[in-house]
Protein backbone atom coordinates (compact mmCIF):
# COMPACT_ATOMS: atom_id res chain seq x y z
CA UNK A 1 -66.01 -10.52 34.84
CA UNK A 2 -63.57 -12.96 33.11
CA UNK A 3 -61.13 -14.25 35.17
CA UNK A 4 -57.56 -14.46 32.94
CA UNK A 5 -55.96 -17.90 32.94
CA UNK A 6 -52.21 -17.29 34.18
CA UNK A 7 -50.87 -21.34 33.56
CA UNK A 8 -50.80 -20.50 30.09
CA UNK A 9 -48.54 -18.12 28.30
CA UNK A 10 -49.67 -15.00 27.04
CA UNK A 11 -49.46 -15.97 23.04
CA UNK A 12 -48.54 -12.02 22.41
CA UNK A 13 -45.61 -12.20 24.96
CA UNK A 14 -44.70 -15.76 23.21
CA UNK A 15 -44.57 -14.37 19.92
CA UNK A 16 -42.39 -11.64 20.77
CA UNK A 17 -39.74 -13.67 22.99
CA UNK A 18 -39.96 -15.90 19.41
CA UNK A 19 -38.92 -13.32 17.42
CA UNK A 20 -36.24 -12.07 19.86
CA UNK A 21 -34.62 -15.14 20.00
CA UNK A 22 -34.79 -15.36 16.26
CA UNK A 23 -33.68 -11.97 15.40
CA UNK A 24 -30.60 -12.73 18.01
CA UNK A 25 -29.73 -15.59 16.60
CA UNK A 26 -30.05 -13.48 12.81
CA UNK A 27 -27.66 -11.20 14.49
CA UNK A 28 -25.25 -13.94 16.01
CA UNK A 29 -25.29 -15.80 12.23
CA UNK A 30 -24.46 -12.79 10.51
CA UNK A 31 -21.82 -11.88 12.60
CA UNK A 32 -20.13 -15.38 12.12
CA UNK A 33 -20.24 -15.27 8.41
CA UNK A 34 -18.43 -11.81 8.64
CA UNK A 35 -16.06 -13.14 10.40
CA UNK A 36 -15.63 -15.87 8.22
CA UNK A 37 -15.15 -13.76 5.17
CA UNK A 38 -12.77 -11.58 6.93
CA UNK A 39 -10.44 -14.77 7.99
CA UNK A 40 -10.40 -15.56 4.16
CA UNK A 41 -9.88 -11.90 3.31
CA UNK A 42 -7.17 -10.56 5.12
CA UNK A 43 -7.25 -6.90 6.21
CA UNK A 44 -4.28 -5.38 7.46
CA UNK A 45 -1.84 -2.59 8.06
CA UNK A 46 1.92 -4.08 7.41
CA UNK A 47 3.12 -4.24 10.72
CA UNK A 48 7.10 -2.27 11.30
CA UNK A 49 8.43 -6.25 11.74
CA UNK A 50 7.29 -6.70 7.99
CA UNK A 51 8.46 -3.72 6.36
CA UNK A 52 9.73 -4.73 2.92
CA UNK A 53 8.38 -8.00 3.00
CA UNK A 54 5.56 -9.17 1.24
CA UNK A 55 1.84 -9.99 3.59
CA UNK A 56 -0.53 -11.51 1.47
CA UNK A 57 -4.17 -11.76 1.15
CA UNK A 58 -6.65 -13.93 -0.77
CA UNK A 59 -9.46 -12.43 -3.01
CA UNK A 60 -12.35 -14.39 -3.84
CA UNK A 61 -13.08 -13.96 -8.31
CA UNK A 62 -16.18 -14.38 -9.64
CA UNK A 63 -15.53 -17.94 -11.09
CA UNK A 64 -15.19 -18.63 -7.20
CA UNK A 65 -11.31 -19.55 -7.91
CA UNK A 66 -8.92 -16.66 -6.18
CA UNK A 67 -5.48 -14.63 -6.59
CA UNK A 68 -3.03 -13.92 -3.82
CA UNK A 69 -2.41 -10.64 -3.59
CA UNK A 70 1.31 -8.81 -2.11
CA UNK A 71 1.55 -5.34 0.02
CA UNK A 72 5.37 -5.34 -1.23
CA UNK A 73 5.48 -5.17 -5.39
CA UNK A 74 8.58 -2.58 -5.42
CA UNK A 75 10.83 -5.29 -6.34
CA UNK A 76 8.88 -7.55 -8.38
CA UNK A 77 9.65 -7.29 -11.63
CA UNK A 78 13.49 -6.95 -10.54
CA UNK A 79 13.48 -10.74 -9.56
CA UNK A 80 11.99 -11.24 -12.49
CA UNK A 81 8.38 -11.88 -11.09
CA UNK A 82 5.10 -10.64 -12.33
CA UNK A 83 3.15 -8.38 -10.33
CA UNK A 84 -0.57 -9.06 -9.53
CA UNK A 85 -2.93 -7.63 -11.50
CA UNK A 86 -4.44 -3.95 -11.58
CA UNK A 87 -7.25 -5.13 -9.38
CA UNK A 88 -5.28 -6.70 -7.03
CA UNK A 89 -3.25 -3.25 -6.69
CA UNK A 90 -6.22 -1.25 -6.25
CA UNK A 91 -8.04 -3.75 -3.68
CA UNK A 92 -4.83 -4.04 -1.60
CA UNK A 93 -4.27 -0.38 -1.55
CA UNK A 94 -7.75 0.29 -0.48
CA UNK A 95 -8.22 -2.27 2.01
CA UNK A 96 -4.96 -1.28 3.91
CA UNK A 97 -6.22 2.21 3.45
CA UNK A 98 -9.42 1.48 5.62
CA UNK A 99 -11.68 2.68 2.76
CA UNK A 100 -12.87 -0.82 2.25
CA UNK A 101 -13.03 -4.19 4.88
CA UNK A 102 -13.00 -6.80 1.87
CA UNK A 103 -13.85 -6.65 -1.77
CA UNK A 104 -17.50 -7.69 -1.13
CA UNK A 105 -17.69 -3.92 -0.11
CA UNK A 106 -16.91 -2.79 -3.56
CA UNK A 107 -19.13 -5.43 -5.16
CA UNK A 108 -16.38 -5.90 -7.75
CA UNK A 109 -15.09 -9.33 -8.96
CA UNK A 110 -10.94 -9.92 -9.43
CA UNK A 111 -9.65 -11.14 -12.52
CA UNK A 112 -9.34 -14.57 -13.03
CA UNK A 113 -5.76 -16.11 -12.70
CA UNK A 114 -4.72 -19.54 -13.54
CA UNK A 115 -2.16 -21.63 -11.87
CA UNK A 116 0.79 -21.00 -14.20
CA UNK A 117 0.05 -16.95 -14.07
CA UNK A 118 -0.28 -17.23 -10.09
CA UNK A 119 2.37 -18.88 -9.47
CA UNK A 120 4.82 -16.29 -11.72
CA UNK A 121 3.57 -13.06 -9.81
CA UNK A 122 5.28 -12.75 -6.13
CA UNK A 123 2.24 -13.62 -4.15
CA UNK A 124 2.25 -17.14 -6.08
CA UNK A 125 6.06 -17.26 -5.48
CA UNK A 126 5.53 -16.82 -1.55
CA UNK A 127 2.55 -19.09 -1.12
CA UNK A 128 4.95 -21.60 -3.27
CA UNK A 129 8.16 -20.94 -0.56
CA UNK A 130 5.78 -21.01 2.46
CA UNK A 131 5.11 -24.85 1.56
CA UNK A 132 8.13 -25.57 0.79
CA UNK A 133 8.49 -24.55 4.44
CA UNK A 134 11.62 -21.55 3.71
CA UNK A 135 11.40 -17.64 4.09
CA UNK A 136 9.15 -16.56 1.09
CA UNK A 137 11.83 -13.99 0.28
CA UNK A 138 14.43 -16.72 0.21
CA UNK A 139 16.72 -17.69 -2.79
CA UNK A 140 17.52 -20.98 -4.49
CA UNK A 141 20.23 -19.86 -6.02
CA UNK A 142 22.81 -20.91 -3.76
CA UNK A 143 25.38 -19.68 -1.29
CA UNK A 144 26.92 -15.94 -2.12
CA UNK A 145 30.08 -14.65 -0.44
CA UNK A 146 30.67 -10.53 -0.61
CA UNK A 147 33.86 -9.14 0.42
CA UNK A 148 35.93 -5.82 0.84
CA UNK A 149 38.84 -5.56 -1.20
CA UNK A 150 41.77 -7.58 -2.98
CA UNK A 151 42.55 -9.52 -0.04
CA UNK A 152 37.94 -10.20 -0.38
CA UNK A 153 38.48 -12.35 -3.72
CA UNK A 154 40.68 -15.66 -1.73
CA UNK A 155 38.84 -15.34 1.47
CA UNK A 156 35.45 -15.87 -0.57
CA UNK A 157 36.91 -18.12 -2.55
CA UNK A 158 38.13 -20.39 1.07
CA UNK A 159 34.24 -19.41 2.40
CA UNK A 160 32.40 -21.20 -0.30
CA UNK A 161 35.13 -24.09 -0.11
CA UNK A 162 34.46 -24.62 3.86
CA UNK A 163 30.43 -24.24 3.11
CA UNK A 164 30.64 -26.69 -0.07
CA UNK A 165 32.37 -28.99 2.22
CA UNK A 166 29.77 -29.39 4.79
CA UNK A 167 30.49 -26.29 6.92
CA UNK A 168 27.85 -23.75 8.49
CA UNK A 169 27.79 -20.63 6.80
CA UNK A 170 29.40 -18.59 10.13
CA UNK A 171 32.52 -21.52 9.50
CA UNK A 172 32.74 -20.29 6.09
CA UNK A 173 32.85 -17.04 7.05
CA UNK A 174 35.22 -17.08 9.76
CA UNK A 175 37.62 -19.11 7.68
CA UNK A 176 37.52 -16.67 4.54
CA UNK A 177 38.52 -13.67 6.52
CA UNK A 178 41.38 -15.89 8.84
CA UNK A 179 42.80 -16.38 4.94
CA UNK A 180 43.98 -12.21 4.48
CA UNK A 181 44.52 -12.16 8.83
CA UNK A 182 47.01 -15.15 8.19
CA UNK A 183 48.69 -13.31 5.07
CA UNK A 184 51.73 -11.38 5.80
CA UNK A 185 51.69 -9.08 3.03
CA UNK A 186 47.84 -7.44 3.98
CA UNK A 187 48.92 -5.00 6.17
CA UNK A 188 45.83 -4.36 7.32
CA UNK A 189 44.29 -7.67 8.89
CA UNK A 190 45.47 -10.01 11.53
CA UNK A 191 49.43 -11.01 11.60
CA UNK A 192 51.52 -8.67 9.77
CA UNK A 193 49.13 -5.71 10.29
CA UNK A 194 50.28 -2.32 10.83
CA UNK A 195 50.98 -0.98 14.32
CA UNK A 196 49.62 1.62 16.45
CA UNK A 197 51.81 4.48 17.52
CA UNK A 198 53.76 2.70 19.78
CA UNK A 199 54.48 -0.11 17.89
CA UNK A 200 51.84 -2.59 18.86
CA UNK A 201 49.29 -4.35 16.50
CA UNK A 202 46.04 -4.46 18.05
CA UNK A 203 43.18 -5.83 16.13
CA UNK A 204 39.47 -5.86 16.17
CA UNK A 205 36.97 -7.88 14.74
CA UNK A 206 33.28 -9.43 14.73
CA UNK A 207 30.90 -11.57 13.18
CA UNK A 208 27.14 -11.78 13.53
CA UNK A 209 24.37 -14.73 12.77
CA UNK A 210 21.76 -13.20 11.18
CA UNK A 211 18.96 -16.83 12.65
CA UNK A 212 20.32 -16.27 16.21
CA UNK A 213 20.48 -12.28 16.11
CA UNK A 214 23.65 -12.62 18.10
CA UNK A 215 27.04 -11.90 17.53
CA UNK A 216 30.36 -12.02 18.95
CA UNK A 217 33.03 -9.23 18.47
CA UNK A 218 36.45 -8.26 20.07
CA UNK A 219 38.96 -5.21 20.60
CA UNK A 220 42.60 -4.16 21.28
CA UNK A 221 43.50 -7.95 21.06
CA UNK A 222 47.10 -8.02 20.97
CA UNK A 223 49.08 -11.46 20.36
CA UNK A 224 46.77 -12.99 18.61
CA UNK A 225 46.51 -13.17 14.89
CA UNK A 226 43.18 -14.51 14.57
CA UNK A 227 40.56 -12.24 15.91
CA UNK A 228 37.51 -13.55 14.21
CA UNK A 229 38.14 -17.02 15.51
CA UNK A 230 37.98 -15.18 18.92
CA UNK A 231 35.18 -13.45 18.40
CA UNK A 232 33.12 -16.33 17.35
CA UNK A 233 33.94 -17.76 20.48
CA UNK A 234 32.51 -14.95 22.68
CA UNK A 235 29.58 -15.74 20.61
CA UNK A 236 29.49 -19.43 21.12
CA UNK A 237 31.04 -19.58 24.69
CA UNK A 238 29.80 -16.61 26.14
CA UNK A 239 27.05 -14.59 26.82
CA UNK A 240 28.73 -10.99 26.09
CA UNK A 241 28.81 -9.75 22.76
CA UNK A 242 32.05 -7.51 23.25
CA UNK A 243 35.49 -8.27 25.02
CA UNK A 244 38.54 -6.15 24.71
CA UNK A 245 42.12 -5.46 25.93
CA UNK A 246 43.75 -8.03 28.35
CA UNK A 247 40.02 -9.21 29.21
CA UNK A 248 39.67 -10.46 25.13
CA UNK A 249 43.36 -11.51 25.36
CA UNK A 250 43.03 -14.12 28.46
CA UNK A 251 40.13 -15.21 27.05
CA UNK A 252 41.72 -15.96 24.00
CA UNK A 253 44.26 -18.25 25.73
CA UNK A 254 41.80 -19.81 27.61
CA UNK A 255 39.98 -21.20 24.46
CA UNK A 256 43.66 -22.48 23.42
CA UNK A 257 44.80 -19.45 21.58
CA UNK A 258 48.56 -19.43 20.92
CA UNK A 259 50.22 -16.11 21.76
CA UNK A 260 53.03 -15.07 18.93
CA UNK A 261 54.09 -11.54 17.69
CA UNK A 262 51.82 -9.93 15.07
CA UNK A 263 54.84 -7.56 13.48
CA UNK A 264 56.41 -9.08 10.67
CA UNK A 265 59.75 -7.37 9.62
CA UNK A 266 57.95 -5.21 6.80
CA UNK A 267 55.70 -3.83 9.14
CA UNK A 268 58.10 -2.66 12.02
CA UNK A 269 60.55 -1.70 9.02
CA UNK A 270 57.45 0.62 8.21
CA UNK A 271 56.99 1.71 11.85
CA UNK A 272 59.99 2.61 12.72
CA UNK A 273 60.44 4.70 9.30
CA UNK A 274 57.03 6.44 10.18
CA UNK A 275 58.42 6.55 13.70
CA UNK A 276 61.71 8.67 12.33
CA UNK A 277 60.19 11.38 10.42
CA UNK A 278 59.89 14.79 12.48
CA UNK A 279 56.83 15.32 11.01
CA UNK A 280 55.22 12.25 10.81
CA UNK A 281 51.58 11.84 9.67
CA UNK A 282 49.15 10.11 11.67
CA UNK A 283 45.78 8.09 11.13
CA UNK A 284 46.01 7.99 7.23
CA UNK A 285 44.53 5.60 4.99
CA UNK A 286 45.90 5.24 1.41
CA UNK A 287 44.45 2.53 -1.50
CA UNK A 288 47.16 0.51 -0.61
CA UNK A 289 46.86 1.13 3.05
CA UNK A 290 42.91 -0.25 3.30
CA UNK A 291 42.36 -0.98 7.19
CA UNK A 292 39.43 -4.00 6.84
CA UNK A 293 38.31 -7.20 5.54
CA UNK A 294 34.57 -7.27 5.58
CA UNK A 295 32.88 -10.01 4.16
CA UNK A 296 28.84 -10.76 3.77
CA UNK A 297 27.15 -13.64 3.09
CA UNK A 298 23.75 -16.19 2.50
CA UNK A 299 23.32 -19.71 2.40
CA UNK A 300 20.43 -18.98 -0.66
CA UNK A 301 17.98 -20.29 1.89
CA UNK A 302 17.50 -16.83 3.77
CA UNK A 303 20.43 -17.47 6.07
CA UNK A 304 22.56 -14.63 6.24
CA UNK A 305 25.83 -14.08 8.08
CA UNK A 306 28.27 -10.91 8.29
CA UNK A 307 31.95 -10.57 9.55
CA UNK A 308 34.64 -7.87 9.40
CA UNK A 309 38.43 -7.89 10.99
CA UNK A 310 41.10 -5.29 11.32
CA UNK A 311 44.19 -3.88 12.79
CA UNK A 312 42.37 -0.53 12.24
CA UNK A 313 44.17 2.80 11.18
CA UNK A 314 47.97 2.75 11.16
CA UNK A 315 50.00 4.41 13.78
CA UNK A 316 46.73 4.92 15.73
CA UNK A 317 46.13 5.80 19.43
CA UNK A 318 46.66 3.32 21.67
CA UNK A 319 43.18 1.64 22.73
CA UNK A 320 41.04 3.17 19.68
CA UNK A 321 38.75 1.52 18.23
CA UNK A 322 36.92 1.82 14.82
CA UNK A 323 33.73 0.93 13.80
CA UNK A 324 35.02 -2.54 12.47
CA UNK A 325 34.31 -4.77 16.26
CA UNK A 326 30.92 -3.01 16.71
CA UNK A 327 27.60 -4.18 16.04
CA UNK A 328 25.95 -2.26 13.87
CA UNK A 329 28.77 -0.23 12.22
CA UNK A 330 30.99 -3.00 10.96
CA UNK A 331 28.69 -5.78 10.98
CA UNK A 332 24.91 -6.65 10.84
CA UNK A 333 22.95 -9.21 9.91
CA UNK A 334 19.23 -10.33 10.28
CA UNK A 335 17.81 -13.47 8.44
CA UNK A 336 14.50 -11.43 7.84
CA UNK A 337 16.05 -8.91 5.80
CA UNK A 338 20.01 -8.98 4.87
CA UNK A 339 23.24 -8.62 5.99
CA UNK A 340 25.67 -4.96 5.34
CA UNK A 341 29.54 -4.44 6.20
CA UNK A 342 31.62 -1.45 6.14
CA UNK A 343 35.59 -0.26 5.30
CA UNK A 344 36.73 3.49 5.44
CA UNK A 345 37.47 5.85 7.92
CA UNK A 346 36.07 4.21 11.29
CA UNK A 347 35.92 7.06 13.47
CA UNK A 348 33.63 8.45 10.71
CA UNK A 349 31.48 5.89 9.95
CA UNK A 350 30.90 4.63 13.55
CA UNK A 351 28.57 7.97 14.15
CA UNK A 352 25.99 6.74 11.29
CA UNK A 353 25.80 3.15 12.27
CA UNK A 354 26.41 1.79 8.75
CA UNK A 355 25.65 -1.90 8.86
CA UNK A 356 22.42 -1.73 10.68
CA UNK A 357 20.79 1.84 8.62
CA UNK A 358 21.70 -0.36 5.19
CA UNK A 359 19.85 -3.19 6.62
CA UNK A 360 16.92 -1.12 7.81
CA UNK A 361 16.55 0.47 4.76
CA UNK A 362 16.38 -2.80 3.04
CA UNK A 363 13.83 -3.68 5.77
CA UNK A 364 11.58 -0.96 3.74
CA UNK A 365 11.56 -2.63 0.57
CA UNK A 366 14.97 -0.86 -1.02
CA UNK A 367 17.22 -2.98 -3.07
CA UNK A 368 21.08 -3.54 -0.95
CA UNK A 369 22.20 -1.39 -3.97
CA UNK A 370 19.49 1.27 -2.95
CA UNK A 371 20.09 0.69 0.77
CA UNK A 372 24.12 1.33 0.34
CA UNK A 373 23.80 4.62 -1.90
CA UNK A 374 20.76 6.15 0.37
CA UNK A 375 23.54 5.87 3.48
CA UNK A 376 25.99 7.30 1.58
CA UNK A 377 23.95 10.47 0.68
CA UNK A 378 22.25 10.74 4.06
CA UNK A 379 26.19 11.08 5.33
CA UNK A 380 26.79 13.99 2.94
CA UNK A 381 23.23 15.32 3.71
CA UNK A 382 23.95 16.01 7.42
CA UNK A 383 27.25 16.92 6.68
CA UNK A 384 28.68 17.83 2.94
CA UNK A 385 32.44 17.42 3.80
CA UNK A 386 31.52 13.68 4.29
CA UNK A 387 31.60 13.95 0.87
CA UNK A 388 35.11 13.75 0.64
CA UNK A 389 35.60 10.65 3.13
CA UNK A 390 36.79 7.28 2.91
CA UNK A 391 33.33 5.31 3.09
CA UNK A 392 32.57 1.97 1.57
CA UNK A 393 29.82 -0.24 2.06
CA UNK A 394 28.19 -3.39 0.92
CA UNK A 395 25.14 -5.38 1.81
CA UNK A 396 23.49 -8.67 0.33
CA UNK A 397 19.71 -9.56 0.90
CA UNK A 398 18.60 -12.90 1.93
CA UNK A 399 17.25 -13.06 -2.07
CA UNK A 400 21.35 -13.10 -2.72
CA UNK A 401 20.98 -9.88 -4.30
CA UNK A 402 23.97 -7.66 -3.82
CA UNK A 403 24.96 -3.77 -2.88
CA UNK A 404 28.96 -1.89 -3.03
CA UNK A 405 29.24 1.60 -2.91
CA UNK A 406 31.87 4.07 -2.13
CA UNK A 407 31.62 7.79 -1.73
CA UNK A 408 34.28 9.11 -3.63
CA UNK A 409 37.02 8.20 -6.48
CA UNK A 410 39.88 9.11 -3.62
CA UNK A 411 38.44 5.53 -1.71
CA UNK A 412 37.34 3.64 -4.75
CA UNK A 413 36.27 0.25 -3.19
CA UNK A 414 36.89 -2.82 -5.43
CA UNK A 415 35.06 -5.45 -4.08
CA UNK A 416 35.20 -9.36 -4.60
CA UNK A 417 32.54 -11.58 -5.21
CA UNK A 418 31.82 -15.12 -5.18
CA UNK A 419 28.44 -16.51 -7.05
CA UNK A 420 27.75 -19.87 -8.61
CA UNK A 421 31.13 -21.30 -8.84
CA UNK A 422 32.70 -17.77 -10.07
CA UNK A 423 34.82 -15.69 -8.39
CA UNK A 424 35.67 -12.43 -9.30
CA UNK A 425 36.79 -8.59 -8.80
CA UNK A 426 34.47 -5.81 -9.55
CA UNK A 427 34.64 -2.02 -8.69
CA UNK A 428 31.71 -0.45 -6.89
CA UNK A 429 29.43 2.64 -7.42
CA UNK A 430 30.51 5.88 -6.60
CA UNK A 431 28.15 8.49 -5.07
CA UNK A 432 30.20 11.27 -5.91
């Protein structure tokens, strides 16, 4: 009988623990390098905070060089950019499909790109902003100022003088629009503005800063002839978004706000004739009659600001208020994607949230051109007599790229706008 010697490992048992520990370690290597490759190749859904924006991904060629490859080619060639190649299309679309984890999976090469192709397609122009440390979807081309009406073309034209001078772009902004609120003869804005039915100019306004995601906006301030200098304070001073009434009017005196009387002797001339017909009208707008100054703007570094002011509809309700002084109708702005502003018929407009559907819809890759015209037609989609209402819009993306639209000859919005030292008038698109 042989008697088995147990101080000694059993050399089967040995050689099996061996190649466990081997095999693990096989496993644990493997896994590593995949996880490797799939740092360098990116696969990913776009996520709903980069809608419209470009994600990028490298892909290894065979020469062992590689192209950056965009989710967002839509607007491409409109900036004047090359897109990447047909490769690149079909790896990104499968990858963010699911049908593939990388391209080693399809065991096809990408073509080769050198650096002066790379860095003309959008991928090459993002990789290029992100060292540069700005938003890939920035501009270089300097500030742009986008305004409402007439009174737009010398309140852009102050704007880019207070921003060439040193100021912030929400100075320039709030000291274009105070130029039509301090002109007598816009009836429509700040001192001089038409009253409400009982003879009282109340005015509305806001402004928003598209870094901070903040804004500042008041209503029903009466006695005080520079509302977006008010609300800029609640924005810097307080943190509300929204005061109105007596509440926006102390607070305005407070911050060293002088009180003085908004009608000028045209406009209570024009009261008081409204006032004396039997049948008067009441809330009417007219092309000479416009009730806002809306202006939109960007630094060309992907800061963008927008602010809008009123005395709102002419012989109005006491205590209305239009869509002008609220977020998301009159004004909106967000540095990741653009900036919108509205004019028209308030009461309207204020059920579709203008400013921030524009904005969203640029958010998704449209053009501010795009973005204006598909609000316009989702207003007449849910309702065809919006057809015939006074609705104009604008928008500007943080690329400087710009958007006017109107619904209808009967509101024809002429809009003014200031670009590389030129300032000018143009008339927007008409939906219908």
């Amino acid at each position: 009988m042989m008697v088995r010697d147990t101080s000694r490992p059993d050399p089967s048992k040995t050689e099996a623990i061996t190649v466990v520990m081997c095999t693990s370690k096989a496993i644990y290597l493997s896994a590593l390098i995949r996880v490797l490759l799939l740092v360098k190749v990116v696969s990913c859904k776009p996520t709903i905070h980069n809608q419209g924006r470009p994600f990028i991904m490298r892909v290894p060629t065979e020469e062992g060089r590689g192209e950056e490859i965009t989710s967002t080619l839509r607007n491409s060639r409109k900036a004047g950019l090359s897109p990447p190649s047909k490769t690149a299309r079909r790896a990104t679309q499968q990858i963010s499909q699911g049908r593939i984890s990388s391209l080693h999976d399809r065991g096809e090469a990408m073509e080769p790109v050198d650096r002066r192709s790379f860095l003309k397609t959008v991928a090459g122009t993002a990789a290029l902003a992100a060292v540069e440390g700005r938003p890939s979807w920035a501009s270089d081309a300097g500030p742009v100022f986008l305004s409402t009406w007439l009174q737009g073309k010398p309140a852009n034209e102050r704007a880019a003088e207070i921003f060439k001078g040193g100021g912030s772009l929400l100075d320039a902004v709030e000291k274009g629009i105070n130029v039509p609120e301090n002109d007598p003869a816009v009836t429509s804005v700040g001192y001089g503005g038409l009253p409400n039915a009982e003879g009282v100019v109340e005015l509305d306004a806001a402004i928003m800063d598209g870094t901070r995601h903040r804004a500042g906006s008041v209503c029903n301030l009466h006695m005080i002839k520079n509302p977006i200098s008010v609300a800029r304070l609640v924005l810097e001073k307080t943190r509300h978004t929204t005061l109105a009434g007596e509440g926006a009017f102390r607070f305005a005196l407070k911050m060293g706000f002088e009180p003085r009387t908004l009608l000028t002797p045209e406009s209570l001339k024009k009261w008081q004739e409204w006032k004396a017909r039997p049948q008067h009208e009441t809330f009417w707008l007219t092309p000479e009659n416009h009730d806002t100054i809306g202006m939109v703007a960007t630094d060309g570094k992907g800061h963008v600001v927008s602010g809008c002011s009123t005395s709102g509809l002419a012989w109005k309700i006491p205590g209305r208020v239009g869509d002008s002084p609220l977020v998301g109708c009159g004004v909106y702005a967000d540095d990741n994607v653009g900036t919108a502003s509205a004019t028209g018929d308030g009461d309207l407009m204020t059920n579709y949230c203008t400013s921030v559907s524009i904005v969203h819809t640029m958010a998704r890759g449209a053009s501010p051109q795009e973005a204006c015209m598909e609000l316009l037609r989702h207003m007449v989609k849910t309702d065809a007599k919006n057809k015939d209402g006074e609705v104009a819009v604008i928008a500007i993306n943080t690329r400087g790229e710009i958007g006017a639209a109107c619904m209808n000859n009967r509101f024809h919005l002429k809009y003014a706008l200031w670009r590389n030292g030129e300032s000018q008038l143009l008339e927007s698109v008409m939906l219908i």
